[in-house]
N, C-alpha and C. Protein backbone atom coordinates (compact mmCIF):
# COMPACT_ATOMS: atom_id res chain seq x y z
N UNK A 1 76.71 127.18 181.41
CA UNK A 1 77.62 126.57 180.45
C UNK A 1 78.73 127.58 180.14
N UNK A 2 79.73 126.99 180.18
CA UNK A 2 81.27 128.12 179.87
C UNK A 2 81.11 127.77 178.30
N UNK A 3 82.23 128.65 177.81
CA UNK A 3 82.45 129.15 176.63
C UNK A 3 82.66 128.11 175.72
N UNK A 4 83.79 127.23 176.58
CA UNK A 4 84.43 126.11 175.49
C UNK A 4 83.29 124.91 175.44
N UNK A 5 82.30 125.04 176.31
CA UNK A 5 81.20 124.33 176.36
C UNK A 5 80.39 124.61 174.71
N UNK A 6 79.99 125.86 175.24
CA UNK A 6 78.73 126.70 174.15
C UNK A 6 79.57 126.15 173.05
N UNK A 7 81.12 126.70 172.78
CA UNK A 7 81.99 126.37 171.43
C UNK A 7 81.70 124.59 170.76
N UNK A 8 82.03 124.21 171.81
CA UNK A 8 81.70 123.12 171.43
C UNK A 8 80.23 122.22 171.13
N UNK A 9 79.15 122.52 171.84
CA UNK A 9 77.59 122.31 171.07
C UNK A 9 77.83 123.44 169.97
N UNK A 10 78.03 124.44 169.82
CA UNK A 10 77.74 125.23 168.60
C UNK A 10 78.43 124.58 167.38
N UNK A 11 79.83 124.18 167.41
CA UNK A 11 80.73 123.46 166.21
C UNK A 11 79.87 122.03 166.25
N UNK A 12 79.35 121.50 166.89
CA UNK A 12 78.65 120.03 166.58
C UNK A 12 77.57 120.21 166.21
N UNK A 13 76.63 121.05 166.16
CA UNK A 13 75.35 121.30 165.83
C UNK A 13 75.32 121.55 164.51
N UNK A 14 76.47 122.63 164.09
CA UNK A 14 76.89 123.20 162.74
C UNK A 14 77.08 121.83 161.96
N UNK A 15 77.89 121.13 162.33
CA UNK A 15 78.17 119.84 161.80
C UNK A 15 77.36 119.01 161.49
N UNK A 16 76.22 118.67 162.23
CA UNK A 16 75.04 117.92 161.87
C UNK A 16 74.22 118.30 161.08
N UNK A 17 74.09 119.76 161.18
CA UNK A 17 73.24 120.19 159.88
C UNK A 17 73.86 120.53 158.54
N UNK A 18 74.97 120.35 158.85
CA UNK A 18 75.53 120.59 157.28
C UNK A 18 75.62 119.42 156.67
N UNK A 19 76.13 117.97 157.62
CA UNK A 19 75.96 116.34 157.06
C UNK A 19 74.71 116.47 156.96
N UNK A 20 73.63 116.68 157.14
CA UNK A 20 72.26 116.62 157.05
C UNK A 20 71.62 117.06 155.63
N UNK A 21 72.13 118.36 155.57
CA UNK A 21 71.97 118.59 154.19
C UNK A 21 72.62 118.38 152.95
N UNK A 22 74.00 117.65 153.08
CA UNK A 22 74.39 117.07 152.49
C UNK A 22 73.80 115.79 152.27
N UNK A 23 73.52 115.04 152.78
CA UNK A 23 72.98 113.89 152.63
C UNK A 23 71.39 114.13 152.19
N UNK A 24 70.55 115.33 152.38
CA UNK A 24 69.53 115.62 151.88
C UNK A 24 69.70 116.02 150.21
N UNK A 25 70.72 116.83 150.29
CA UNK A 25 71.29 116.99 148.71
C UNK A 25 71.28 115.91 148.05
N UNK A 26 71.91 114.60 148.18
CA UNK A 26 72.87 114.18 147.74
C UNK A 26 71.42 112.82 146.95
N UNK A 27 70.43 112.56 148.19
CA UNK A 27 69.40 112.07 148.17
C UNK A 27 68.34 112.85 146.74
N UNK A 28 68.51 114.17 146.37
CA UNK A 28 67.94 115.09 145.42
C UNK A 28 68.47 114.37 144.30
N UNK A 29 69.35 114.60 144.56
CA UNK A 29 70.81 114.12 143.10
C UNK A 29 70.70 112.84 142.63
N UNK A 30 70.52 111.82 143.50
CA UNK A 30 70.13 110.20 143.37
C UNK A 30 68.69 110.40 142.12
N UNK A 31 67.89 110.85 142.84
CA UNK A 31 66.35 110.85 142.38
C UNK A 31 66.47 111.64 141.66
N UNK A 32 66.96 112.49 140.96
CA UNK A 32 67.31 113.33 139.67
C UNK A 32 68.32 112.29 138.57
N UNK A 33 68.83 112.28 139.13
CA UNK A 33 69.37 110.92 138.24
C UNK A 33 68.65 109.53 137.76
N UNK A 34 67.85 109.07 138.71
CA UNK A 34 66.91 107.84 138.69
C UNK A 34 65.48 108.70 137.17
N UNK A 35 65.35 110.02 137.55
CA UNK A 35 64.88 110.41 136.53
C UNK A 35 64.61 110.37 135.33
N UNK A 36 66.15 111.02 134.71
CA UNK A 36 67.08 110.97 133.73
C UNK A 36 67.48 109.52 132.86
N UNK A 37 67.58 108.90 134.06
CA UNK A 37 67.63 107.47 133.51
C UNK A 37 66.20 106.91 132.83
N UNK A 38 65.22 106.89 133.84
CA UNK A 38 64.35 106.44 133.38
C UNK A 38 63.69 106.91 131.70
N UNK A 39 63.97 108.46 131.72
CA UNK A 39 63.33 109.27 130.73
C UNK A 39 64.10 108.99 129.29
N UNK A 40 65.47 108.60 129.79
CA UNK A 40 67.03 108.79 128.58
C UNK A 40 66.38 106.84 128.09
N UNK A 41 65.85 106.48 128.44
CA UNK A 41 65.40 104.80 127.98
C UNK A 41 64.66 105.23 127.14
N UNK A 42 63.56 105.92 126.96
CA UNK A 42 62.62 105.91 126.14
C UNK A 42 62.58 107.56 125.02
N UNK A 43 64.08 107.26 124.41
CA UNK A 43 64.09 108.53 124.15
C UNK A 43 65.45 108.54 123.73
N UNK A 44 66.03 108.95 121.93
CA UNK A 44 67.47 108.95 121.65
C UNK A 44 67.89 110.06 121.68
N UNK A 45 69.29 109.61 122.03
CA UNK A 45 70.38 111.01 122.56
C UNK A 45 70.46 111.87 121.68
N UNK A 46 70.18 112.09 120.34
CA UNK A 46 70.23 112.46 119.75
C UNK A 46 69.08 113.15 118.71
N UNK A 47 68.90 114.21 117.97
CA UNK A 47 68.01 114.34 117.16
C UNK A 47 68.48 114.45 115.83
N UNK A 48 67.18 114.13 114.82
CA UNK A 48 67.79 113.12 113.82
C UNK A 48 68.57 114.09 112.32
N UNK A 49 69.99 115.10 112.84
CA UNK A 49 70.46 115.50 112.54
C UNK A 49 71.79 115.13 112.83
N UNK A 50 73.04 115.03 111.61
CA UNK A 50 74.05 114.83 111.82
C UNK A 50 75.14 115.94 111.46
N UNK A 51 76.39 116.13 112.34
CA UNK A 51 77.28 116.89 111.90
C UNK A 51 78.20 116.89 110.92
N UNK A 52 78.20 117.67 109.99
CA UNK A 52 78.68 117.83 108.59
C UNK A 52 79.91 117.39 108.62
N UNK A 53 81.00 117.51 109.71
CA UNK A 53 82.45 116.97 109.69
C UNK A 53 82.78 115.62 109.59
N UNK A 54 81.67 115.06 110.53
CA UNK A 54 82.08 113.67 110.67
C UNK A 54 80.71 112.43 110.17
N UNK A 55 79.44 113.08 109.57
CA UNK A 55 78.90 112.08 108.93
C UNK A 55 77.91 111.56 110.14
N UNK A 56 77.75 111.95 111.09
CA UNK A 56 77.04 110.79 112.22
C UNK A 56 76.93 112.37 113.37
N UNK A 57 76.22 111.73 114.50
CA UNK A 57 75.70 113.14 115.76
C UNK A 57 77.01 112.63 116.47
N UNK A 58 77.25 114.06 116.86
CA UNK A 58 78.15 113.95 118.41
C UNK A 58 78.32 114.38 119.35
N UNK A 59 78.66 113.52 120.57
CA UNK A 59 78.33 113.88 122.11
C UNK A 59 78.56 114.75 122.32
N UNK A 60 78.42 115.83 122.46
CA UNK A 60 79.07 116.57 123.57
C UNK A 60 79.02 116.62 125.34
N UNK A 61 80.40 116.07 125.98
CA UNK A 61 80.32 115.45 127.35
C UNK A 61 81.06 116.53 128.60
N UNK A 62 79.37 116.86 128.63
CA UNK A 62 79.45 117.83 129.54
C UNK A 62 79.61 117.19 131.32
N UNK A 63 80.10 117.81 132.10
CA UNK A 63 80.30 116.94 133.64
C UNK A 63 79.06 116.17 134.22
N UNK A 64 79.04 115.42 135.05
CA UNK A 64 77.93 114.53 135.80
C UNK A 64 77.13 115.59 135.96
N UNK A 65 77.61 116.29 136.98
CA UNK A 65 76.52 117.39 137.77
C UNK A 65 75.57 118.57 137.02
N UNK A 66 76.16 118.55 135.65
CA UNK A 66 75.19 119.30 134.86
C UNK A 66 73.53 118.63 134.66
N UNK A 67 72.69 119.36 134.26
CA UNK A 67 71.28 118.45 134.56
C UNK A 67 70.63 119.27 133.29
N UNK A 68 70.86 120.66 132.93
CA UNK A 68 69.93 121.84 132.74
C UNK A 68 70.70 122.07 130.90
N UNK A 69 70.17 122.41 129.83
CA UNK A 69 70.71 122.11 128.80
C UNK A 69 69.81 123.88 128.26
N UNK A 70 70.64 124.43 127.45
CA UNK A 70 69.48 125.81 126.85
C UNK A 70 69.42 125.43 125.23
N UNK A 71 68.64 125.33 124.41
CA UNK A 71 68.73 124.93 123.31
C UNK A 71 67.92 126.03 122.93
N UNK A 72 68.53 126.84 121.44
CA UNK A 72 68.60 127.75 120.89
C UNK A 72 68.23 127.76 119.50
N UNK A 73 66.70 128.78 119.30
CA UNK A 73 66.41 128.75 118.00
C UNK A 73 65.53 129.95 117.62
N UNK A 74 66.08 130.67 116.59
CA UNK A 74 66.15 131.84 115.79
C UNK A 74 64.48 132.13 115.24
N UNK A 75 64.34 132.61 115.76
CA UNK A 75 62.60 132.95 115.56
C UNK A 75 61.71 133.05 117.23
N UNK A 76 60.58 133.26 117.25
CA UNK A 76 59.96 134.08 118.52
C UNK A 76 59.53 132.78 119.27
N UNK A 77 59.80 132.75 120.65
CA UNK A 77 59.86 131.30 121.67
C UNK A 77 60.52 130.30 121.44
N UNK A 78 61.09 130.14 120.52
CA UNK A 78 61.73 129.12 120.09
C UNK A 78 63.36 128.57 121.36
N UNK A 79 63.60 129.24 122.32
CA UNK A 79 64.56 128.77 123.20
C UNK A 79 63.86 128.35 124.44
N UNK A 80 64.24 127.07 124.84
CA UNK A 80 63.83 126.23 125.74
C UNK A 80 65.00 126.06 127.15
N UNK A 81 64.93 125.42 128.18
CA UNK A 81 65.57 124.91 129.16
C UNK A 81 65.30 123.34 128.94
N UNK A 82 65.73 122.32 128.83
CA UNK A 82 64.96 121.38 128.66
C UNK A 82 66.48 120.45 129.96
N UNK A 83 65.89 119.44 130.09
CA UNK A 83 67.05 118.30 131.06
C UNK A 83 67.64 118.01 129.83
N UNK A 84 68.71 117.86 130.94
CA UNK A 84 69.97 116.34 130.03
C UNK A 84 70.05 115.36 130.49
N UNK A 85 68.96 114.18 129.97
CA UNK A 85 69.15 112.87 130.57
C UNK A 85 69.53 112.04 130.38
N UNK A 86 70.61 111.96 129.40
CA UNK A 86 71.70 110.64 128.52
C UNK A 86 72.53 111.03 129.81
N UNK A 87 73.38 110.12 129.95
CA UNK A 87 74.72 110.14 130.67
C UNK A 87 75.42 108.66 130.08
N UNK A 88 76.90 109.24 130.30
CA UNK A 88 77.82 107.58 130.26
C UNK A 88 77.88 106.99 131.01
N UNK A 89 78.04 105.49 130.76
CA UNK A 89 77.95 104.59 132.03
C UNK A 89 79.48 103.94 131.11
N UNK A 90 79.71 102.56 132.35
CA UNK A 90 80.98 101.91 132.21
C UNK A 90 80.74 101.45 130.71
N UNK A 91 79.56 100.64 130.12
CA UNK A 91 79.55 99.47 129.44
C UNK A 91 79.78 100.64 127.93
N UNK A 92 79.74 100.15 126.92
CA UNK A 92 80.09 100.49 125.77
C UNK A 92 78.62 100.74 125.26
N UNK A 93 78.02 102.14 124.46
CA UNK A 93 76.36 102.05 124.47
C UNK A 93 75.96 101.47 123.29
N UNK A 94 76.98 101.24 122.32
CA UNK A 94 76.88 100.72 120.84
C UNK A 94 76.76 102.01 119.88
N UNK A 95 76.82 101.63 118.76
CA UNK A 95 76.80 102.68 117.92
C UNK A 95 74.96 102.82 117.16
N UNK A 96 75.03 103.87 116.57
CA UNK A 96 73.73 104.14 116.04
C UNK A 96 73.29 103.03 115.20
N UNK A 97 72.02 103.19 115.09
CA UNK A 97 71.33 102.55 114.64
C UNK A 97 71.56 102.46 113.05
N UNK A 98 71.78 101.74 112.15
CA UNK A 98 71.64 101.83 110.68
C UNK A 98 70.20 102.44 110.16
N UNK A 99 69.18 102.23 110.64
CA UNK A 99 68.16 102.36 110.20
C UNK A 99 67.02 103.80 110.85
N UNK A 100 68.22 104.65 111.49
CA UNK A 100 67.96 106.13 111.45
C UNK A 100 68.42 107.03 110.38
N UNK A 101 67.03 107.99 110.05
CA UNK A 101 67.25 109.05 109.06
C UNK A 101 67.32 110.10 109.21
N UNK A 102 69.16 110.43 109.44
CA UNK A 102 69.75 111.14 109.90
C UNK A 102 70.11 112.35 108.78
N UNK A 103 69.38 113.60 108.73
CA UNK A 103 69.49 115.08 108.27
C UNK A 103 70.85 115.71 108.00
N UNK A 104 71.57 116.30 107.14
CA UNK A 104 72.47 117.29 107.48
C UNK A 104 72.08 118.71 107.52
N UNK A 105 73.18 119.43 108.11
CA UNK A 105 72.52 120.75 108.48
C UNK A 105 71.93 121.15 107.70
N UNK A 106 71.20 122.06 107.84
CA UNK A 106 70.61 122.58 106.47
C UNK A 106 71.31 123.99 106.06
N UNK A 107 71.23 124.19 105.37
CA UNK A 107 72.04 125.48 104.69
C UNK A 107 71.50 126.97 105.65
N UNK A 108 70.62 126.87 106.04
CA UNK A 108 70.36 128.24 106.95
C UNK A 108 69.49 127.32 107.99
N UNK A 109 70.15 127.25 109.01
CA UNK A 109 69.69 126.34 110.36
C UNK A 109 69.00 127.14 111.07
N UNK A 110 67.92 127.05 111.81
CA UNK A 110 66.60 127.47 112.42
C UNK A 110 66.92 127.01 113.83
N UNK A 111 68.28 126.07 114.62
CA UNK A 111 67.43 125.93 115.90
C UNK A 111 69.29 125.24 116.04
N UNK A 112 69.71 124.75 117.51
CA UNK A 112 71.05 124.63 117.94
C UNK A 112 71.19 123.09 117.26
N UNK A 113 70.23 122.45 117.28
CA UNK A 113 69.69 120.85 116.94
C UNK A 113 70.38 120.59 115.52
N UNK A 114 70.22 121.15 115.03
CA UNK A 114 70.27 120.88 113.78
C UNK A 114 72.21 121.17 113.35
N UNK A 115 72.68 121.82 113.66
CA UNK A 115 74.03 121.50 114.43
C UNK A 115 75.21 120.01 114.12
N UNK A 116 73.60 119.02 114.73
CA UNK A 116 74.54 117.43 114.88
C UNK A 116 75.65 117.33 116.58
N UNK A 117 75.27 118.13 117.18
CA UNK A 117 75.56 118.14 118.13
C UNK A 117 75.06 118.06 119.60
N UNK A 118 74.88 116.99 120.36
CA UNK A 118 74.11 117.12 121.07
C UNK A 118 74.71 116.73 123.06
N UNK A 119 74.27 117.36 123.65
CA UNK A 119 74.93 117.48 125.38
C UNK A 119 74.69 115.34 125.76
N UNK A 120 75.63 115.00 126.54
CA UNK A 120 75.64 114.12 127.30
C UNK A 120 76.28 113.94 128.11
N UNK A 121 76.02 113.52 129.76
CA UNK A 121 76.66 113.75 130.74
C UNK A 121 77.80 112.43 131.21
N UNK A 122 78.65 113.20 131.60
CA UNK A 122 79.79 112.14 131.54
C UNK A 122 79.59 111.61 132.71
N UNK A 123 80.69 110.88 133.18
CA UNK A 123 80.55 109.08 133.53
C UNK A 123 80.68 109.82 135.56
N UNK A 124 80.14 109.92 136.19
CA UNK A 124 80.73 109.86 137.44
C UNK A 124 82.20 109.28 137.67
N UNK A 125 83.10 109.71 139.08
CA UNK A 125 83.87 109.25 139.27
C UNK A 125 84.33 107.89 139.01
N UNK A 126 85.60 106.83 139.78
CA UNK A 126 85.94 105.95 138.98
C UNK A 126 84.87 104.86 139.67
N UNK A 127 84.12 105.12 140.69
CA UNK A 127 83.31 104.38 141.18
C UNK A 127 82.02 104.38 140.88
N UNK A 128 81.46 104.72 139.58
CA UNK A 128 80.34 104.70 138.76
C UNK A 128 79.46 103.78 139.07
């Protein structure tokens, strides 16, 4: 086999395994999401603390591809890794519930939660 031969199986081979693992990725990402979804149903975006500015919790809308959230609290083990499994979708999600009993901060806060602020992942591209 000459050179422009070898060049050429070597650039196509490269190519297949990189679509390969892209599409193996991408297959991760699906089923990490199918996750999230499932888990973000049985479970509010929020914890039952609200932010002092505005009276009610708020999103904070971090990109699609984020997954991994660090939540932070002042005393020994108290910081976690936990998922982020809310995300936006097209439809409108409604507003809170009337009949949640929603906290304000407390005067010396113990943990990031308590805040009124909480991560949700924004909407995929325009083809959601």
């Amino acid at each position: 086999m000459n050179k422009a031969g070898f060049l050429v199986l070597a650039v196509t081979l490269a190519s297949f395994f990189a679509s390969l693992e892209a599409v193996q990725a991408e297959e991760h990402m699906r089923r990490a999401d199918r996750w999230a979804l499932r888990h973000a149903r049985g479970q509010s975006w929020n914890a039952p603390y609200y932010h002092t500015a505005t009276g009610m919790p708020i999103s904070l809308v971090v990109p699609p591809t984020a997954h991994m959230q660090t939540r932070w609290g002042w005393g020994v083990a108290q910081n976690t890794m936990t998922p982020i499994y809310h995300q936006y979708r097209r439809t409108y999600p409604g507003e809170i519930s009337g009949g949640e009993n929603l906290n304000p901060t407390p005067y010396w806060p113990s943990h990031t939660d308590q805040f009124g602020v909480f991560y949700n992942r924004g909407p995929y591209g325009p083809g959601f």
